[in-house]
Structure formats: C-alpha cells, structure tokens
C-alpha atoms as a PDB file:
ATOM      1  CA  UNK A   1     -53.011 143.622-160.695  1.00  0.00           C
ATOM      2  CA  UNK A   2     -50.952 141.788-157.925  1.00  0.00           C
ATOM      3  CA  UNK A   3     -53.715 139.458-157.204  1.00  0.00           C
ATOM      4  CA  UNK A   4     -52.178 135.894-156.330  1.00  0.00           C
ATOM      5  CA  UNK A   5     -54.457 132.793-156.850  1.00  0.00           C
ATOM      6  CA  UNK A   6     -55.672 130.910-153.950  1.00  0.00           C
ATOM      7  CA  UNK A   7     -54.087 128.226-152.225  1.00  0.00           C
ATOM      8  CA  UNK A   8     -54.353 124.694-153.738  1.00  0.00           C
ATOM      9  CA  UNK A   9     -55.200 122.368-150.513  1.00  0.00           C
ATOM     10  CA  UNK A  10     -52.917 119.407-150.407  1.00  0.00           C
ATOM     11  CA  UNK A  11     -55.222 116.356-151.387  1.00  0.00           C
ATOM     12  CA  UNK A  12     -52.370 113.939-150.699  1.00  0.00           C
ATOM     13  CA  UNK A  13     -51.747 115.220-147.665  1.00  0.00           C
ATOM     14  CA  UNK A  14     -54.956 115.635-146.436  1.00  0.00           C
ATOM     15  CA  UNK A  15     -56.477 111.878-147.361  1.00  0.00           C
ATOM     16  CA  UNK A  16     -53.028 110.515-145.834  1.00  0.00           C
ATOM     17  CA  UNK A  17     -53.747 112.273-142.023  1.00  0.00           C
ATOM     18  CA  UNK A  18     -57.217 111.208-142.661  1.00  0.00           C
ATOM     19  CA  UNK A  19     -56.016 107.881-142.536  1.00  0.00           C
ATOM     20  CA  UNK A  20     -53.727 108.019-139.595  1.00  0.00           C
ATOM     21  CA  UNK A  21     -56.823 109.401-137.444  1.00  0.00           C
ATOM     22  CA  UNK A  22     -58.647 105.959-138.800  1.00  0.00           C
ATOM     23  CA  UNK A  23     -55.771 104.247-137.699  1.00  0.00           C
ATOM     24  CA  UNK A  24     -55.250 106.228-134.353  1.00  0.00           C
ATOM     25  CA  UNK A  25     -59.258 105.904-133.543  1.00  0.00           C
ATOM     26  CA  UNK A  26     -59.639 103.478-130.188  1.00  0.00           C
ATOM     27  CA  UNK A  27     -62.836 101.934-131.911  1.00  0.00           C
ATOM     28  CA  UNK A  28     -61.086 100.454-134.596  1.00  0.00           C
ATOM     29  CA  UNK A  29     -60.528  97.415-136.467  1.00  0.00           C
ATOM     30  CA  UNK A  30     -58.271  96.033-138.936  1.00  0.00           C
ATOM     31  CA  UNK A  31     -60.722  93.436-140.056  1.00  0.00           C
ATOM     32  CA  UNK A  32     -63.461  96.201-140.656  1.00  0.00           C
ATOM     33  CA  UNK A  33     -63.784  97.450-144.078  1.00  0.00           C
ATOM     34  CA  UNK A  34     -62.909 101.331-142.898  1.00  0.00           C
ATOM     35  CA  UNK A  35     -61.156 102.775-146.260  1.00  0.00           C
ATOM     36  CA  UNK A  36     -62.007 104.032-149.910  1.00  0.00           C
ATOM     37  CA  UNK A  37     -60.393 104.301-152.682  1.00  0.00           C
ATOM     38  CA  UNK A  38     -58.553 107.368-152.007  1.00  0.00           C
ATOM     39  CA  UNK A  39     -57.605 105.905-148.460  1.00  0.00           C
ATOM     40  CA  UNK A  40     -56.963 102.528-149.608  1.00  0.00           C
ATOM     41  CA  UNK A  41     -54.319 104.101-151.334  1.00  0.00           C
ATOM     42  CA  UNK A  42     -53.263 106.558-149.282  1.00  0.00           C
ATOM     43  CA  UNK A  43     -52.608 103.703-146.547  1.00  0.00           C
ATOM     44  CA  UNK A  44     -50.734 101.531-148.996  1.00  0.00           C
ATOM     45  CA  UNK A  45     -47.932 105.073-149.406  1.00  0.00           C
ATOM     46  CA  UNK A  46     -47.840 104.964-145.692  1.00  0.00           C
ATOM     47  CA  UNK A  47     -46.472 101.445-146.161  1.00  0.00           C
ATOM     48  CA  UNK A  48     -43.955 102.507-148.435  1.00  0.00           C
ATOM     49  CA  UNK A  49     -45.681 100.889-151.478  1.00  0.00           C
ATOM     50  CA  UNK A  50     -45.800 103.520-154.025  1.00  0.00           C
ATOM     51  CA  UNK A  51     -46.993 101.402-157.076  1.00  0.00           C
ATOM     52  CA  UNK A  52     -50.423 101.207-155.618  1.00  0.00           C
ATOM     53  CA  UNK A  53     -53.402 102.923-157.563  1.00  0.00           C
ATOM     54  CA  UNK A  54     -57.176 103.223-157.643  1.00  0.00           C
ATOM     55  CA  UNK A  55     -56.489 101.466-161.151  1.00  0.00           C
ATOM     56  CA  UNK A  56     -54.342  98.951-159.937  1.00  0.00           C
ATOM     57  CA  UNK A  57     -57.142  98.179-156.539  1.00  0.00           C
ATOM     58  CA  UNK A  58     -59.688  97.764-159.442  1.00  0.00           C
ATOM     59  CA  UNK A  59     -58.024  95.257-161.627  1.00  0.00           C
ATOM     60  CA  UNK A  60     -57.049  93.481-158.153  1.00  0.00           C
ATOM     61  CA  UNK A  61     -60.735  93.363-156.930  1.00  0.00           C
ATOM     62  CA  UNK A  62     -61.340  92.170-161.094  1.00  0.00           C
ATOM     63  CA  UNK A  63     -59.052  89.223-161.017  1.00  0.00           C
ATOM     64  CA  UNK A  64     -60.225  87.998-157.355  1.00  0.00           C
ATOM     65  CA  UNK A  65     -56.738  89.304-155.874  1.00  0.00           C
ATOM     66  CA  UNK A  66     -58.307  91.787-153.622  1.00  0.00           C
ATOM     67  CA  UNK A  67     -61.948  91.447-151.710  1.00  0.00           C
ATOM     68  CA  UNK A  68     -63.567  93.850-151.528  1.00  0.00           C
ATOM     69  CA  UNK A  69     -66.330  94.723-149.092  1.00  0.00           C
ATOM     70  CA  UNK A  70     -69.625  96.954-151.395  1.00  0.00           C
ATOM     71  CA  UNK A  71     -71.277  99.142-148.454  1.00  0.00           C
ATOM     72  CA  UNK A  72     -73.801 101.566-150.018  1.00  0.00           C
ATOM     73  CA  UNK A  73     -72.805 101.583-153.373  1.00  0.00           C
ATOM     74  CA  UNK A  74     -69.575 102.349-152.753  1.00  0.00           C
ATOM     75  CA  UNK A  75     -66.262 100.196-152.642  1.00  0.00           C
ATOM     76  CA  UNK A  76     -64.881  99.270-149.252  1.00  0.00           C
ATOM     77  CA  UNK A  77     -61.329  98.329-147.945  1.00  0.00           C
ATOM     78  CA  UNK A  78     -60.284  96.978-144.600  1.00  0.00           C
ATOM     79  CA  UNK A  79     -56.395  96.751-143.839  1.00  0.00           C
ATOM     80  CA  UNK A  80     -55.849  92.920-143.259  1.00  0.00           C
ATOM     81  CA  UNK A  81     -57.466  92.794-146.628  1.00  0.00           C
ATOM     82  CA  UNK A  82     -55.032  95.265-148.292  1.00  0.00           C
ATOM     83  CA  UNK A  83     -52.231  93.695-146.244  1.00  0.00           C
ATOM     84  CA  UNK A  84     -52.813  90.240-147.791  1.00  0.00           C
ATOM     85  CA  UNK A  85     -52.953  91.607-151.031  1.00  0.00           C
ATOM     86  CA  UNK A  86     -49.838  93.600-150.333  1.00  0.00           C
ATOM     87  CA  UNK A  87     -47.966  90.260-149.183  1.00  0.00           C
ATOM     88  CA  UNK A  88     -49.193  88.309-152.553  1.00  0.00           C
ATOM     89  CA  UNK A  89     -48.003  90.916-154.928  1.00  0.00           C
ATOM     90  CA  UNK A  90     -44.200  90.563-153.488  1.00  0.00           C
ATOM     91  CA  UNK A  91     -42.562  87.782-154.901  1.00  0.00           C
ATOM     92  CA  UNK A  92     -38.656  86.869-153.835  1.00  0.00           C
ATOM     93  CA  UNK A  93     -36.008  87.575-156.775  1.00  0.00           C
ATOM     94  CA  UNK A  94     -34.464  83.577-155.684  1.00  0.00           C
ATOM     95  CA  UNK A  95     -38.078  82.431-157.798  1.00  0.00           C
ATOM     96  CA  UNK A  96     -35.730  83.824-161.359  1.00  0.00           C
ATOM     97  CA  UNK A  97     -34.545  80.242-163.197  1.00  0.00           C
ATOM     98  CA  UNK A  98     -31.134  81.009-164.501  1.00  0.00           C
ATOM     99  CA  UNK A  99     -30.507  80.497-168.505  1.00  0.00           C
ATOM    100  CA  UNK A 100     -27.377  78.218-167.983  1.00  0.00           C
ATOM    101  CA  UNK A 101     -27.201  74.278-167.852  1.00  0.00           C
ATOM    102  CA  UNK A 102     -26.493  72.970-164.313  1.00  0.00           C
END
C-alpha cells in the first residue's frame, strides 16, 4: 500500500544529450562514422526532421540511399553521411506538373 513504481528514465532524452556530447567532443569528425541507430536518429530530431526512423535508415541503407559504414558487426553513421541523405529526401513543391493545358 502507497508504494509508487519507479521512475521510467527518459530514453529519448538521454540518447539525444548523448549525441550533443558527440557533437560537443573536440576530437571529432563529421566524416567519421560516430552514431548508431538510436543516435542516427536521435541527431536527425535535433535537425528538426521528425520522419526519421531506424526503419526508415534501414530501407535507406537497402536501396543505396544511405552508406553506411559496418564496424564490428554493428551499423555505423557519420553526419555528412546522414546530412546528404537528409538533403536527397527533400524535394521542392515547384517539381508538381499542373493538370491544366498551357
């Protein structure tokens, strides 16, 4: 009775200062292949692109969209990499052909 269930750690919260001190760090390098899934993501959010997923970095690295860097098994991002892929993905509205005759 009146027991309250521990505190839930923010995950979100926690991977996106995790990447700000990968940003902050004096030793790094955009072109180095420095973030996970998780932080790939995590960093894309910081950019204010909020349709970014794990799913969505798989199916890019699947179609060639993305490169991806494999260190140890596991799948590697570097920023100038996500940033390309970012830029790709955005597409101007002018590229819409209009229905009518000219």
């Amino acid at each position: 009775m009146g027991r309250t269930a521990p505190a839930v750690p923010d995950v979100a919260a926690a991977t996106a200062n995790r990447v700000k001190n990968i940003l902050a760090a004096p030793e790094y390098d955009s072109e180095m292949p420095a973030f996970d899934n998780a932080h790939a993501v995590a960093l894309c959010r910081l950019w204010g692109v909020e349709t970014v997923t794990e799913r969505s970095l798989k199916f890019a690295v699947m179609e060639r969209n993305l490169a991806v860097h494999k260190i140890l098994g596991r799948w590697r991002w570097s920023e100038a990499d996500l940033r390309d892929w970012i830029k790709g993905m955005r597409r101007p509205a002018s590229t819409a052909t209009s229905g009518g005759a000219a």
